[in-house]
N, C-alpha and C. Protein backbone atom coordinates (compact mmCIF):
# COMPACT_ATOMS: atom_id res chain seq x y z
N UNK A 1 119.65 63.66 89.41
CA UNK A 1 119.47 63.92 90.81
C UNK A 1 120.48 64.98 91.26
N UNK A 2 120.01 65.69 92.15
CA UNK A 2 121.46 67.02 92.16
C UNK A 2 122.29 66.33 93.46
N UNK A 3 123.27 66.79 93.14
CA UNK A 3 124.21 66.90 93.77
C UNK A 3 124.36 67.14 95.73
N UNK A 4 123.75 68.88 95.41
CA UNK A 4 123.43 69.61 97.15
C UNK A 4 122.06 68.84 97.80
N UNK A 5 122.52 68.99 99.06
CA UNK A 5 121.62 68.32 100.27
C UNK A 5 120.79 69.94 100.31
N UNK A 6 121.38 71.19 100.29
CA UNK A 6 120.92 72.75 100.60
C UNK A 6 121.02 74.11 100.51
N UNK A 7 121.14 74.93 100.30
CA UNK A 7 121.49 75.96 100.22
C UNK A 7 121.22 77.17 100.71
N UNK A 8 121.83 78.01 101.14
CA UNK A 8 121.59 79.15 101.23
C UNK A 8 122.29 80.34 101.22
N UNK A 9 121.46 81.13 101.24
CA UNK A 9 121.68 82.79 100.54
C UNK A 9 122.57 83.64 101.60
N UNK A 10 124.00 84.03 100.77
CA UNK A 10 124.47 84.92 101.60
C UNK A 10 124.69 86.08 101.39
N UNK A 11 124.40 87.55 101.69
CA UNK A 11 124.44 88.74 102.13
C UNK A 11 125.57 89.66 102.92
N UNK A 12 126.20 90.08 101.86
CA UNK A 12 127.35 91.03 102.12
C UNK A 12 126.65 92.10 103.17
N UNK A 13 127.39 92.78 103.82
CA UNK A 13 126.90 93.68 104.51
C UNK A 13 127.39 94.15 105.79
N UNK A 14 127.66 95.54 106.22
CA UNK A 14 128.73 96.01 106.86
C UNK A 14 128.43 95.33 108.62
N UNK A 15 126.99 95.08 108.88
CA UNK A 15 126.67 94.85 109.85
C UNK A 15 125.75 93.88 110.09
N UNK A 16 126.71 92.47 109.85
CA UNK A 16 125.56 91.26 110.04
C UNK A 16 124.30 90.97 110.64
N UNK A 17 124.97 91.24 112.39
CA UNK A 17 123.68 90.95 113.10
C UNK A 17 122.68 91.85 113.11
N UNK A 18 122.82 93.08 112.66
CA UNK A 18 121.83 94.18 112.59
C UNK A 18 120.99 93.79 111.34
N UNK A 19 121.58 93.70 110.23
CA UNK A 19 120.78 92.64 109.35
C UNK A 19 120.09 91.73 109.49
N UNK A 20 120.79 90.91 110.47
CA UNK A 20 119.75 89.86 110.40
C UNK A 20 118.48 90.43 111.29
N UNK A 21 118.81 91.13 112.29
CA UNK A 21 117.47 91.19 112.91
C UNK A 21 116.29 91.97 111.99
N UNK A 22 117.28 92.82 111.25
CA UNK A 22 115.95 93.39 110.13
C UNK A 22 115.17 92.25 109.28
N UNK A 23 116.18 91.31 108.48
CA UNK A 23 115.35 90.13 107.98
C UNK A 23 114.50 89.59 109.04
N UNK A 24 114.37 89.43 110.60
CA UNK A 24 113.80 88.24 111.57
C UNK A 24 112.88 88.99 111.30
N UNK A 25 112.81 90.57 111.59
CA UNK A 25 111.85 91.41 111.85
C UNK A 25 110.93 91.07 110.79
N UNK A 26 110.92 91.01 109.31
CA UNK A 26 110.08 90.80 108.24
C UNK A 26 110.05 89.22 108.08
N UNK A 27 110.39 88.38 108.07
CA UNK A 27 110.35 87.12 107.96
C UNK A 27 110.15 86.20 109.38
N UNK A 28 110.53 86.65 110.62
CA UNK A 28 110.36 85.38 111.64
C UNK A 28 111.70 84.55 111.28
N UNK A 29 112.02 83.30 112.38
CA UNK A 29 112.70 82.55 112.54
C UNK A 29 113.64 83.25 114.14
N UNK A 30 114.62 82.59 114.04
CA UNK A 30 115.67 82.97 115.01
C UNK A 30 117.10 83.45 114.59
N UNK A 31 117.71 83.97 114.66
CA UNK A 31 119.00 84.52 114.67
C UNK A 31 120.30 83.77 115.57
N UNK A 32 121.39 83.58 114.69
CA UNK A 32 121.70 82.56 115.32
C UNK A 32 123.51 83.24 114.97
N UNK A 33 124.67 83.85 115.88
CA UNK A 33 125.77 84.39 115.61
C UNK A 33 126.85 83.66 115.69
N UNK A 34 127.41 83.29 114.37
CA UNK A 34 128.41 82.49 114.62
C UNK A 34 129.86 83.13 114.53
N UNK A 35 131.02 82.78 114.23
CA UNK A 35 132.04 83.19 114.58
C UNK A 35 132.68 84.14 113.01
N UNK A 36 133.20 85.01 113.23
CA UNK A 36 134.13 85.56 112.29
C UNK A 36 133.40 86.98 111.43
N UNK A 37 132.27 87.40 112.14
CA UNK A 37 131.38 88.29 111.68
C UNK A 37 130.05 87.59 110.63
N UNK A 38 129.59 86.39 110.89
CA UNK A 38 129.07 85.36 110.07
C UNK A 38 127.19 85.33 111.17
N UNK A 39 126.78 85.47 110.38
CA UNK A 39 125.02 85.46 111.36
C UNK A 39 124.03 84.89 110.22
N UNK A 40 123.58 84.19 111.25
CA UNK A 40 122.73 82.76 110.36
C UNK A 40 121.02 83.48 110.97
N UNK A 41 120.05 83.41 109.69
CA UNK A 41 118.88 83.54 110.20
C UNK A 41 118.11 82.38 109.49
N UNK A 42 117.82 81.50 110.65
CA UNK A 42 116.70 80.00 110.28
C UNK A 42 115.58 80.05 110.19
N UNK A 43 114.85 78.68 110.11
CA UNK A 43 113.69 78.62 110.82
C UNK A 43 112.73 79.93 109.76
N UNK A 44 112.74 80.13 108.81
CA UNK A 44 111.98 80.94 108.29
C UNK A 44 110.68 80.53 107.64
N UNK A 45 110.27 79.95 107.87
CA UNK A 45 108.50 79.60 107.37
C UNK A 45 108.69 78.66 106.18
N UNK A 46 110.11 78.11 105.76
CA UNK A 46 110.11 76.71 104.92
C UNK A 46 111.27 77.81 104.08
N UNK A 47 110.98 79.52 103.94
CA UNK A 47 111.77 80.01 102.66
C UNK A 47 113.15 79.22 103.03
N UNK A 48 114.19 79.68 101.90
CA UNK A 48 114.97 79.58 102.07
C UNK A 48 116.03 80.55 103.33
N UNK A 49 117.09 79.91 104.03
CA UNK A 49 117.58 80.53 104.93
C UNK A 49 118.40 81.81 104.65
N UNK A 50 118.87 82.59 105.51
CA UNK A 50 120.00 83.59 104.66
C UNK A 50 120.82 83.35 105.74
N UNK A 51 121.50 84.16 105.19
CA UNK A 51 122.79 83.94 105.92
C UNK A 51 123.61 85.60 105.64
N UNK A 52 124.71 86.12 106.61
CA UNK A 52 125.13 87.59 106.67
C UNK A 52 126.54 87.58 106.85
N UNK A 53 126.91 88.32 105.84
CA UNK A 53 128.16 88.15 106.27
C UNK A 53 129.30 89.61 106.47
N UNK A 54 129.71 89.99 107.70
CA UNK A 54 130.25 91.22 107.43
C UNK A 54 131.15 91.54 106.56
N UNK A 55 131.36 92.27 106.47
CA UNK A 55 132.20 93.13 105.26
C UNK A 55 132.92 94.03 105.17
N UNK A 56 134.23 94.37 105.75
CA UNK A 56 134.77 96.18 106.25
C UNK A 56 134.40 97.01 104.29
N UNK A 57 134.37 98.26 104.35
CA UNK A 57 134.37 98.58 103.42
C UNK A 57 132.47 98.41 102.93
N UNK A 58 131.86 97.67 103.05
CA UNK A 58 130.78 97.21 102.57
C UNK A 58 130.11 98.49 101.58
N UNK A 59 130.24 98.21 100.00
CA UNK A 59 129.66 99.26 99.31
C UNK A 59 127.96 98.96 99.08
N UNK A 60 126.83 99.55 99.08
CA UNK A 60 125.90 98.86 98.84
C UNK A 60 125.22 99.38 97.35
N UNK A 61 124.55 98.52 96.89
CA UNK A 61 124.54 98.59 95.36
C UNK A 61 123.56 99.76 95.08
N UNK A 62 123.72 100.52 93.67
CA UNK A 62 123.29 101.33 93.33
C UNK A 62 122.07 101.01 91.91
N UNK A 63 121.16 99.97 92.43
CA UNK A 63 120.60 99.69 91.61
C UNK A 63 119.11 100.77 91.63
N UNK A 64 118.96 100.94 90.32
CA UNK A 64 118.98 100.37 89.10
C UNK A 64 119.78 100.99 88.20
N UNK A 65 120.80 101.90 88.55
CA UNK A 65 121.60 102.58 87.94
C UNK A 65 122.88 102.52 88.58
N UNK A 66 124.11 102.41 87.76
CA UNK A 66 124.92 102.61 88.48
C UNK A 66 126.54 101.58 88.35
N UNK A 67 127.36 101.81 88.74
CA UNK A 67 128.32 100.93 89.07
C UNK A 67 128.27 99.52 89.84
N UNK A 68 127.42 99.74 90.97
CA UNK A 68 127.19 98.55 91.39
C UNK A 68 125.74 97.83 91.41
N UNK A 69 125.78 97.06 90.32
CA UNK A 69 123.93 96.06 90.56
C UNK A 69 123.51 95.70 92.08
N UNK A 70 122.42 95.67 92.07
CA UNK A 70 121.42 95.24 92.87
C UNK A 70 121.75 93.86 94.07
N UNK A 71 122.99 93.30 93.20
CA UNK A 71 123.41 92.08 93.79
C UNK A 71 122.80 90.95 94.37
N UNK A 72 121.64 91.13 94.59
CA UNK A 72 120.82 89.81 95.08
C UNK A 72 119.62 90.73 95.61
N UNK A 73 118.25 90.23 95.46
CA UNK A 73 117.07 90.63 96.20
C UNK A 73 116.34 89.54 96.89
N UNK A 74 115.47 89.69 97.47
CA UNK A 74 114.45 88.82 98.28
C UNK A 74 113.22 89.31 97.59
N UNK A 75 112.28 88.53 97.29
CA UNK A 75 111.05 88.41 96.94
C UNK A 75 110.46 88.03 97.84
N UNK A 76 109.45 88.82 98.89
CA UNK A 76 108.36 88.57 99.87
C UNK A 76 107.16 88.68 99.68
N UNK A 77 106.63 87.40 99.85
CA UNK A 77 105.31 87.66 99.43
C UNK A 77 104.09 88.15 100.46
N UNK A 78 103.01 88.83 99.94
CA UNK A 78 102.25 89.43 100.56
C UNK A 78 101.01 89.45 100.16
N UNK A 79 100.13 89.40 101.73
CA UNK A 79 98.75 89.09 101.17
C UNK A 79 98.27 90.93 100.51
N UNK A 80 97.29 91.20 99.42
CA UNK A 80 97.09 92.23 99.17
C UNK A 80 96.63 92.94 99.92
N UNK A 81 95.98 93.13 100.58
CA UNK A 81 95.19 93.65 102.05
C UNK A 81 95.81 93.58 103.18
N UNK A 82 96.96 93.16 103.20
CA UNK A 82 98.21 93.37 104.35
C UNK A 82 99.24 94.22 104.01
N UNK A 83 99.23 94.64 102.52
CA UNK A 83 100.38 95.50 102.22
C UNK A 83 100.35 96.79 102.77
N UNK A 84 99.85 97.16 103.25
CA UNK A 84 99.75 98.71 104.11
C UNK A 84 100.53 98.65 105.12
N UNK A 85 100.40 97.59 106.35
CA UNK A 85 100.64 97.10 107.33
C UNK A 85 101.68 96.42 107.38
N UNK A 86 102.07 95.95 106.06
CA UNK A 86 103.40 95.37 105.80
C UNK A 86 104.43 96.26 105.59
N UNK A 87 104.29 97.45 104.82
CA UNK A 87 104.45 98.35 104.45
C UNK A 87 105.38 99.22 106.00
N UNK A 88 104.31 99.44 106.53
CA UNK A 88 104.37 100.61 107.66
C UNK A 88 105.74 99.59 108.58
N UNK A 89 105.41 98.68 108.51
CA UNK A 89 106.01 97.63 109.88
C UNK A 89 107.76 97.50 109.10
N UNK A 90 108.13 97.14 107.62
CA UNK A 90 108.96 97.46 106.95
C UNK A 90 109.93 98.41 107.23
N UNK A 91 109.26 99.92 107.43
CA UNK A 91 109.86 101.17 107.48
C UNK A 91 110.18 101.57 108.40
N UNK A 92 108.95 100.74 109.88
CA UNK A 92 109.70 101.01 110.89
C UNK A 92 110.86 99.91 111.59
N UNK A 93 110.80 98.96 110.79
CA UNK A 93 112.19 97.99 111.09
C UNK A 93 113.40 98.83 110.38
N UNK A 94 113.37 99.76 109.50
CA UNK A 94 114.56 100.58 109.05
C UNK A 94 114.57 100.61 107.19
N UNK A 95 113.55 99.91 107.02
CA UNK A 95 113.38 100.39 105.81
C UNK A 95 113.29 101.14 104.96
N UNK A 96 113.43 101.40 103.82
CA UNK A 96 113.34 102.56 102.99
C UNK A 96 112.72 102.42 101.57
N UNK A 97 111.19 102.61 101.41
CA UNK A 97 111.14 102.79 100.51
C UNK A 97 111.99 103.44 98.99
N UNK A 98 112.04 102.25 97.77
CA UNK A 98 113.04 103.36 97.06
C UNK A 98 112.24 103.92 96.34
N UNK A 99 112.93 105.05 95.32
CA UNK A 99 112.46 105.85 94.72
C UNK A 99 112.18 105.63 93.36
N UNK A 100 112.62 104.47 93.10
CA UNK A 100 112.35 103.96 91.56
C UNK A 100 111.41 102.75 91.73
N UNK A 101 109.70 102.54 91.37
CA UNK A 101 109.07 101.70 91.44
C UNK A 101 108.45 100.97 90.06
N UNK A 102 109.80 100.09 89.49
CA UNK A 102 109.00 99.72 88.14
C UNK A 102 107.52 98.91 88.35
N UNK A 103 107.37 98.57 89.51
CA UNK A 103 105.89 98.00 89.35
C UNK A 103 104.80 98.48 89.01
N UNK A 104 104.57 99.65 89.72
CA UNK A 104 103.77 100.68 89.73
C UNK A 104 103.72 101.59 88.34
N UNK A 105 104.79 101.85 87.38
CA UNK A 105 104.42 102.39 86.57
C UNK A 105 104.27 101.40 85.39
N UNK A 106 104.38 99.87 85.79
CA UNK A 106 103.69 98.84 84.70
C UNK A 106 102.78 98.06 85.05
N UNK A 107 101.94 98.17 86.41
CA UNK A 107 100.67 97.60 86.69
C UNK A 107 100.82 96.22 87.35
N UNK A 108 102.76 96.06 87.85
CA UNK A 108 102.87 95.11 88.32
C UNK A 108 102.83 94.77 89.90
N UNK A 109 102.12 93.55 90.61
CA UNK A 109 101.99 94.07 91.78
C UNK A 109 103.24 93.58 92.80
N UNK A 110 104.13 94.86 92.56
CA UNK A 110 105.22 94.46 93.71
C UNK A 110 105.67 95.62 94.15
N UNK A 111 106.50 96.07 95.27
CA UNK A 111 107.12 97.57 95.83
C UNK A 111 108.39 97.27 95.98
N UNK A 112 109.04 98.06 95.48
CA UNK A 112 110.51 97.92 95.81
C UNK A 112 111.00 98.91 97.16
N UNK A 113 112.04 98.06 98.06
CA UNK A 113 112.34 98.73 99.17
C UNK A 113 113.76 98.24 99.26
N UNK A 114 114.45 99.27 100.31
CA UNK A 114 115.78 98.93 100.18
C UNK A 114 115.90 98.54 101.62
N UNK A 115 116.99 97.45 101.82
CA UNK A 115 116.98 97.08 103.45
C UNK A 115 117.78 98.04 104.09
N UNK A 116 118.67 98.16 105.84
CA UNK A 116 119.11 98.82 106.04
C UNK A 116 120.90 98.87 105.69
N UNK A 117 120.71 98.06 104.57
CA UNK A 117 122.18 98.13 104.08
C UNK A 117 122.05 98.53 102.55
N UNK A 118 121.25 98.52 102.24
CA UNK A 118 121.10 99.22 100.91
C UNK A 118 120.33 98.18 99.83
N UNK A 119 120.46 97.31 99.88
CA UNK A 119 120.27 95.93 98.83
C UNK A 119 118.73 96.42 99.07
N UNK A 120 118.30 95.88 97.54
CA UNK A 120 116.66 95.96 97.04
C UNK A 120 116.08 94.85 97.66
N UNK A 121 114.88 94.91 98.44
CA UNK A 121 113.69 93.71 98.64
C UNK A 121 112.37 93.55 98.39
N UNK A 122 111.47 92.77 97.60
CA UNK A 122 110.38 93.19 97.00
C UNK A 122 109.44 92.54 97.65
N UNK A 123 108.15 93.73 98.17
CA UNK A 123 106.92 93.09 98.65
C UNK A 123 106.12 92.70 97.46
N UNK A 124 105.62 91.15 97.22
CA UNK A 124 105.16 91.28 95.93
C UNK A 124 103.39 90.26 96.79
N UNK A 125 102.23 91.20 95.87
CA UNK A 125 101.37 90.14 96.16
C UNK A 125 100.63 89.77 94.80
């Protein structure tokens, strides 16, 4: 039997609450600011919660190459016939498509995008 009652995911990043509203923006729930540069986003459709945490200095990773890995991603799932729309709504929350898409050149169905702190997030359907 384990141990934890829960867990959740925390996220380096120079600008918590701006983060989080980019995650609310793609996921839903509420945003919730607690003390010490620390921003909680709940309530997300059962996923697991994240959580943000500022960072002075905040380097963001240079994946898939590079000195610094990828450090953690999100896997979002998506209906196939919403990915356009998922897509567009993504980029205009501050997204950035990246430029390296291993899915696409192995027939796998997912897009890689970077949030507005740099970290990789994958629309996968």
């Amino acid at each position: 039997m384990p141990f934890a009652q829960q867990f959740r995911v925390v996220v380096d990043c120079p600008d918590a609450a701006a983060l989080a509203g980019f995650y609310q923006g793609l996921l839903g729930g509420t945003v919730e600011v607690g003390q010490n540069g620390w921003v909680a986003l709940n309530d997300t459709g059962g996923a697991a919660a994240l959580d943000f945490q500022q960072v002075e200095d905040h380097q963001p990773p240079t994946w898939p190459v590079g000195e610094r890995p990828q450090q953690f991603h999100v896997d979002i799932d998506i209906a196939e016939a919403d990915l356009d729309a998922a897509d567009a709504a993504a980029l205009a929350l501050g997204a950035v498509r990246h430029e390296v898409q291993p899915g696409e050149a192995a027939g796998d169905p997912f897009r890689v995008f970077l949030d507005p702190a740099g970290h990789p997030f994958c629309f996968c359907w």
